[in-house]
Every structure is written in C-alpha cells, then in structure tokens.
N, C-alpha and C. Protein backbone atom coordinates (compact mmCIF):
# COMPACT_ATOMS: atom_id res chain seq x y z
N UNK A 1 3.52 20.04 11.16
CA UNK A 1 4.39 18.88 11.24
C UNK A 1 5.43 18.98 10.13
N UNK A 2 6.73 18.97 10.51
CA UNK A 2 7.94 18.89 9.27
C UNK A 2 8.45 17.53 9.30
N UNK A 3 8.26 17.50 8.14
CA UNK A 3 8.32 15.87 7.28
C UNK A 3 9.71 15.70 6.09
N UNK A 4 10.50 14.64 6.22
CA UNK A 4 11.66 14.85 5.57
C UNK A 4 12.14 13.38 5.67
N UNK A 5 12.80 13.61 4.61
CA UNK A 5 13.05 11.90 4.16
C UNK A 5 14.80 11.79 4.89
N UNK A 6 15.23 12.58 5.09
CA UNK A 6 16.35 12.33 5.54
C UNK A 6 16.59 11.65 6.81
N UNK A 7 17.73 10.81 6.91
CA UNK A 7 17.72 10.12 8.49
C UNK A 7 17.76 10.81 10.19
N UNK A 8 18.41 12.25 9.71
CA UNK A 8 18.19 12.99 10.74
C UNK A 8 17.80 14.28 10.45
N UNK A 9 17.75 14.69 12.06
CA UNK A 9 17.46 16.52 11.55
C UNK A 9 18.14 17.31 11.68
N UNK A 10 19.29 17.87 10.86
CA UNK A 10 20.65 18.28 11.14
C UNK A 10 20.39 20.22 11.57
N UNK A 11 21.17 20.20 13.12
CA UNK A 11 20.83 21.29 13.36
C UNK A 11 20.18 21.25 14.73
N UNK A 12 19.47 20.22 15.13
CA UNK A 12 18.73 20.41 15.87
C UNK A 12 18.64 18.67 16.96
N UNK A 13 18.47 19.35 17.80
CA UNK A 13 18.49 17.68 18.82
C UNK A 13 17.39 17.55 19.26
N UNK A 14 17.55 15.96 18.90
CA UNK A 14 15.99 15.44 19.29
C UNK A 14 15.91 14.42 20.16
N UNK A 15 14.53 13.27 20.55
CA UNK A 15 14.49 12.20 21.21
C UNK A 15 13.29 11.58 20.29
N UNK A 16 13.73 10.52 19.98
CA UNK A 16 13.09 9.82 18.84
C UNK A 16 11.78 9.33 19.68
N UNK A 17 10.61 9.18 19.42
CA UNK A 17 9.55 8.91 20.02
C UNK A 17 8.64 7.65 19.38
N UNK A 18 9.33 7.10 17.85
CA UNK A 18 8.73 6.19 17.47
C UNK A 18 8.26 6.00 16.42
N UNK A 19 8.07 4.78 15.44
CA UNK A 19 7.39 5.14 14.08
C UNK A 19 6.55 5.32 14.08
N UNK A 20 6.04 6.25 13.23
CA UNK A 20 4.71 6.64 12.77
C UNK A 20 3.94 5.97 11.46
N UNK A 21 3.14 5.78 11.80
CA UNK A 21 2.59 5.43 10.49
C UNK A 21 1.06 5.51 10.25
N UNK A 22 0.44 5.57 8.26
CA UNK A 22 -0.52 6.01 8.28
C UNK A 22 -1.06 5.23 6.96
N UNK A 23 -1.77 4.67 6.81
CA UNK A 23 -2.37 3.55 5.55
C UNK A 23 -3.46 3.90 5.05
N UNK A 24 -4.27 3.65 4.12
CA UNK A 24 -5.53 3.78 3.22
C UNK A 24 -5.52 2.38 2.18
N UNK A 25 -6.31 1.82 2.01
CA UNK A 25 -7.29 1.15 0.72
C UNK A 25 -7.95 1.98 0.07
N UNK A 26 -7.57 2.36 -1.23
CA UNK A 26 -8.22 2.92 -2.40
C UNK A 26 -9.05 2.11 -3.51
N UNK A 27 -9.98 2.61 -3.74
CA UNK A 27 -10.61 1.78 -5.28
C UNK A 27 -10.87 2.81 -6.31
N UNK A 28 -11.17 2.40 -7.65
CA UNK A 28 -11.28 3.16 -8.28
C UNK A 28 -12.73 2.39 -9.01
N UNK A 29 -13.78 3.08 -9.07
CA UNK A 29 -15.43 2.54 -9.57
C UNK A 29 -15.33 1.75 -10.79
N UNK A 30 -15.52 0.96 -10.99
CA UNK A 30 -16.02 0.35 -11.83
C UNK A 30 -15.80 1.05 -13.73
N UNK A 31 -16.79 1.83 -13.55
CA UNK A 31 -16.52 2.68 -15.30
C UNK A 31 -15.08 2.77 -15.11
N UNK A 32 -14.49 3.42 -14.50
CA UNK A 32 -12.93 4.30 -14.37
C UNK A 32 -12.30 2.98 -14.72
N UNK A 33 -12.39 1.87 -14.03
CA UNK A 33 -11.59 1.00 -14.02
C UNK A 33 -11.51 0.13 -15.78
N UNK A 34 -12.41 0.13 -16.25
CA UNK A 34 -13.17 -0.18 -17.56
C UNK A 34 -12.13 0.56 -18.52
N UNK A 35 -12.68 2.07 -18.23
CA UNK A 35 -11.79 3.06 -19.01
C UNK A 35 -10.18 2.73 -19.26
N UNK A 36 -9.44 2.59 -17.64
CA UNK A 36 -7.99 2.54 -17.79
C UNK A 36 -7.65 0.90 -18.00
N UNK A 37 -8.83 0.00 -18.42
CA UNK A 37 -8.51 -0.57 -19.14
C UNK A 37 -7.73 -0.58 -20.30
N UNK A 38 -9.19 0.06 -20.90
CA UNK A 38 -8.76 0.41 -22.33
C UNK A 38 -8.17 1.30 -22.84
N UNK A 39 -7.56 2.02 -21.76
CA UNK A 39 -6.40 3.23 -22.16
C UNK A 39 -4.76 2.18 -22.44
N UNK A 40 -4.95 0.85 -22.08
CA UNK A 40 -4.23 0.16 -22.56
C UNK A 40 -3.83 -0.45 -24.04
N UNK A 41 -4.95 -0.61 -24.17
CA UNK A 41 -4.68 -0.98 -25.92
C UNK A 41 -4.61 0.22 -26.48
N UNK A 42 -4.12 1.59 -26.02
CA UNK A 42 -3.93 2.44 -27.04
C UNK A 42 -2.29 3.55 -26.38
N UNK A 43 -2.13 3.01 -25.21
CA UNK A 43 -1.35 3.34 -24.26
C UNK A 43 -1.30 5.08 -23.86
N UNK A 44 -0.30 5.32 -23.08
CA UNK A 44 -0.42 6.76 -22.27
C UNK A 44 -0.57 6.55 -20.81
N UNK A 45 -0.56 7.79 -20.63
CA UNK A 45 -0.96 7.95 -18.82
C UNK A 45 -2.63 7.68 -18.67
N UNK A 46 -2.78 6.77 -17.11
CA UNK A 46 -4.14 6.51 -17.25
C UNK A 46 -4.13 7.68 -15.76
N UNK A 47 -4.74 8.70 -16.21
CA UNK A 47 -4.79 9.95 -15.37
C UNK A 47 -5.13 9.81 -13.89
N UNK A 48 -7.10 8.53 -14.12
CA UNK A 48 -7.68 8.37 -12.71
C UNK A 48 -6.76 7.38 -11.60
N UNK A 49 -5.92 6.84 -12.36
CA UNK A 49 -5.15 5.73 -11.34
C UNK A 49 -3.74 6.63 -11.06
N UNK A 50 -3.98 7.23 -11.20
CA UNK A 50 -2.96 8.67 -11.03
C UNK A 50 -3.47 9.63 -9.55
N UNK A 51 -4.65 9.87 -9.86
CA UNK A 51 -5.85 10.98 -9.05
C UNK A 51 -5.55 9.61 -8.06
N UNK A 52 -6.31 8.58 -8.03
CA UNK A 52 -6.21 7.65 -7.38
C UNK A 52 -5.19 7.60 -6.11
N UNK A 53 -4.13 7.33 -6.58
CA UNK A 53 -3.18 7.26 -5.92
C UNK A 53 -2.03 8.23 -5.52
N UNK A 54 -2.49 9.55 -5.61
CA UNK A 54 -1.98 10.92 -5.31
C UNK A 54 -2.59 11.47 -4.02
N UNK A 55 -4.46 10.53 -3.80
CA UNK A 55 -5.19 10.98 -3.15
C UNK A 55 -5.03 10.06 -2.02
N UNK A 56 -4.63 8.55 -2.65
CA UNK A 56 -4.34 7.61 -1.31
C UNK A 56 -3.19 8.12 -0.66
N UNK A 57 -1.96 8.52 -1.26
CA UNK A 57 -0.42 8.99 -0.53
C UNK A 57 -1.18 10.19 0.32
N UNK A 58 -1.74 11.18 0.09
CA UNK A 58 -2.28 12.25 0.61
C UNK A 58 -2.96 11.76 2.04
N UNK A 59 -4.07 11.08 1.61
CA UNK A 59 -4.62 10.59 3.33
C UNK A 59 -3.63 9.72 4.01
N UNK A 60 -2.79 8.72 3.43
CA UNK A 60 -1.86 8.02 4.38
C UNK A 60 -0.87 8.73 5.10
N UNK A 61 -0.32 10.00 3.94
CA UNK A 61 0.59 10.84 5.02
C UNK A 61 -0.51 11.75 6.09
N UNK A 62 -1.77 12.01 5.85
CA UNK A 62 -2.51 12.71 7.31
C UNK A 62 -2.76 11.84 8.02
N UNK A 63 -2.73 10.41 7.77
CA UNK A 63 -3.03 10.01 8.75
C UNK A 63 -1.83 9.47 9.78
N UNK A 64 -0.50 9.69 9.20
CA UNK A 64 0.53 9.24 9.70
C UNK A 64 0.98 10.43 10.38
N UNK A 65 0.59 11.61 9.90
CA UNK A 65 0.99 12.90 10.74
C UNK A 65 0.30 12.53 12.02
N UNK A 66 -1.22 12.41 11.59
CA UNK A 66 -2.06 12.87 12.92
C UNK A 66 -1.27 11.64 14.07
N UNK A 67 -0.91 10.09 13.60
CA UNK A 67 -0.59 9.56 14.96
C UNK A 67 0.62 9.93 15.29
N UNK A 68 2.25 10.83 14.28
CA UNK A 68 2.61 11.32 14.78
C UNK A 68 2.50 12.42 16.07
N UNK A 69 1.34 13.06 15.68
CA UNK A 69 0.88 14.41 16.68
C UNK A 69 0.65 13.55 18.24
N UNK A 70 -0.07 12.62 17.85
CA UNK A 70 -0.64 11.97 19.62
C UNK A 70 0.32 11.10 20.00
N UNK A 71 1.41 11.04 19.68
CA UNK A 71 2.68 11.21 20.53
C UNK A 71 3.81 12.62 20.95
N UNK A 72 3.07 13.69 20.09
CA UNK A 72 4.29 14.73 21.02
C UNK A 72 5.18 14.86 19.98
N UNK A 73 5.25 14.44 18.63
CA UNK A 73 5.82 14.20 17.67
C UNK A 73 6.16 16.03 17.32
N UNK A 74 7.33 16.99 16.64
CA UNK A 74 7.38 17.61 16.24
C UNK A 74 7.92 17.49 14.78
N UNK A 75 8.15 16.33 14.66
CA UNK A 75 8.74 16.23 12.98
C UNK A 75 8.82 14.76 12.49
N UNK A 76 8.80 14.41 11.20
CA UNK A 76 8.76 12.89 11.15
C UNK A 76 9.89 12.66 10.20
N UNK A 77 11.26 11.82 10.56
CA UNK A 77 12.47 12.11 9.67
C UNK A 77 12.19 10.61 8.84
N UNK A 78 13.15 10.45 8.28
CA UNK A 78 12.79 9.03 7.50
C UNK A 78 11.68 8.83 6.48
N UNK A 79 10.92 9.37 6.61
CA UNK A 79 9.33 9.26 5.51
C UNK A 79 9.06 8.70 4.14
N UNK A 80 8.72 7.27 4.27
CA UNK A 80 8.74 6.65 3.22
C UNK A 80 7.66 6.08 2.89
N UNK A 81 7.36 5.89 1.82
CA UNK A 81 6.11 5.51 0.68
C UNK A 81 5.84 3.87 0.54
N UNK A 82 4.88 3.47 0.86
CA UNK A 82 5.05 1.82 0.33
C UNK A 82 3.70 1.42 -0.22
N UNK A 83 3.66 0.96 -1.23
CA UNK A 83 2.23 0.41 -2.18
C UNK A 83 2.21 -0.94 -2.64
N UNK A 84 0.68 -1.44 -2.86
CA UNK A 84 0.77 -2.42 -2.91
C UNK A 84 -0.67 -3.00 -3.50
N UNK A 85 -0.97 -3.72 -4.60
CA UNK A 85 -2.15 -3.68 -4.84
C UNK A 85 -2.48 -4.69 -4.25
N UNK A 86 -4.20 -4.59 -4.14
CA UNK A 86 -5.07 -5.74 -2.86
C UNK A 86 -6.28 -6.71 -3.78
N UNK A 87 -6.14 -5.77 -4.64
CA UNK A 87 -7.16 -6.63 -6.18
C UNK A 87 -7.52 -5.78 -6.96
N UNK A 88 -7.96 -6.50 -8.03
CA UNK A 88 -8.24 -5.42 -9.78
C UNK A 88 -8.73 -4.17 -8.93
N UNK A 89 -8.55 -2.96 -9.08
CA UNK A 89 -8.32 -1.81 -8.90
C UNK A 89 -8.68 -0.80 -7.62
N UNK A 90 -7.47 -2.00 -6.69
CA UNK A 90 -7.75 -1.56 -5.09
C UNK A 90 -5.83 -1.15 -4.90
N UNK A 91 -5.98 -0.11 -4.08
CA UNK A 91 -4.43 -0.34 -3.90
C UNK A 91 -4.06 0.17 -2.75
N UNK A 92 -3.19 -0.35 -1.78
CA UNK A 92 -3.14 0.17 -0.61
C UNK A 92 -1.70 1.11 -0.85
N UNK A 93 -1.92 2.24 -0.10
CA UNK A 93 -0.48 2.80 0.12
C UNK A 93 -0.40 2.98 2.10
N UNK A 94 0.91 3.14 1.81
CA UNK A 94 1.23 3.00 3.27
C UNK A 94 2.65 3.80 3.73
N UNK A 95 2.18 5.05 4.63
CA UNK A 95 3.33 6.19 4.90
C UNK A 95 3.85 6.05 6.17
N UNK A 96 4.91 6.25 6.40
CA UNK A 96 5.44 5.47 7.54
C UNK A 96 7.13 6.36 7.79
N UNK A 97 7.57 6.51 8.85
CA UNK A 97 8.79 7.51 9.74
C UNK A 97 8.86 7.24 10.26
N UNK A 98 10.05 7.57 11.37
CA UNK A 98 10.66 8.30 13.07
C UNK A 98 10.07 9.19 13.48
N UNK A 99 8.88 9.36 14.31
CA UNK A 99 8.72 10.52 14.76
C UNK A 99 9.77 11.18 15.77
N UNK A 100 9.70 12.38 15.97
CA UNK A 100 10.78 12.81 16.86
C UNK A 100 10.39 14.11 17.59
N UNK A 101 10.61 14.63 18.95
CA UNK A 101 10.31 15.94 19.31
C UNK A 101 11.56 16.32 19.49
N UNK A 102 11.69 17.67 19.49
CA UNK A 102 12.96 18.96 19.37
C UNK A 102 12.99 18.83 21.17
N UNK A 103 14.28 18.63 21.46
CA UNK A 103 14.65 18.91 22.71
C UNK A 103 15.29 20.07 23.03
N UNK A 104 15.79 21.13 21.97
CA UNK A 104 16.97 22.09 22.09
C UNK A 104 16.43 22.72 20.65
C-alpha cells in the first residue's frame, strides 16, 4: 500500500474509492505511568509515552491500510494523524485518507 500525505497522486490517474480509516486506544500500566510522572519534576523526554504512542500511530495506520485493502484501494493520498487523550494515561490515535485505485 503507498501512503502519502499529499492531495493527489501526480503522475498517475485514479478513482477515489473513499476514506479510509484506522483507530486504537492505548494505555500505558500503571508503574510506567507513575514513572512519567515523575519524570516531570525533573523534566526530559518521557521515552514510554513515546513507545506508547509510536506503537498506537503504527497499529492505526495497519489498520487503516487493511480497510483501505477491502475496498480495492491501491494507495491512500491525504494521510493524516489525529490524537486525543481518553483519561490519565489512555490515548487514542486515529489514521485516516482517500483511498484510491490506479486506473492508468
């Protein structure tokens, strides 16, 4: 699947087939959450809410590929990121496009 943030796919003609999209709820356990607490009162990068949410973008874009695929989808143009926290250390991300198949 070719994935691209741009509005079209220059070069090539298509027929737009529809947005795609692909979501996850993440948490992070309890200790972790404790920890990047207290990585606050001393500040820096809190690494696991990092891992965290590298791993939620990761499954939201497979899962936005795969319902691209069960439409016939050959590429997803537009591809954008949206997050959002759901409570103390839950966070949803949410990946979302145009799917489109190559006609030419």
């Amino acid at each position: 699947m070719i994935l691209t943030t741009t509005d079209t796919f220059p070069g090539r003609t298509y027929e737009i087939l529809g947005v795609a999209k692909g979501s996850t709820v993440q948490t992070v356990n309890a200790i972790r959450d404790i920890g990047a607490g207290l990585k606050t009162l001393v500040g820096g990068e809190v690494v696991k809410y990092n891992e965290l949410m590298n791993t939620a973008r990761a499954l939201a874009t497979k899962r936005m590929c795969e319902e691209a695929e069960a439409m016939g989808a050959d590429a997803i143009i537009c591809v954008r990121y949206a997050s959002a926290s759901i409570m103390q250390g839950a966070a949803e991300v949410m990946a979302y496009g145009t799917a489109i198949a190559f006609t030419g």
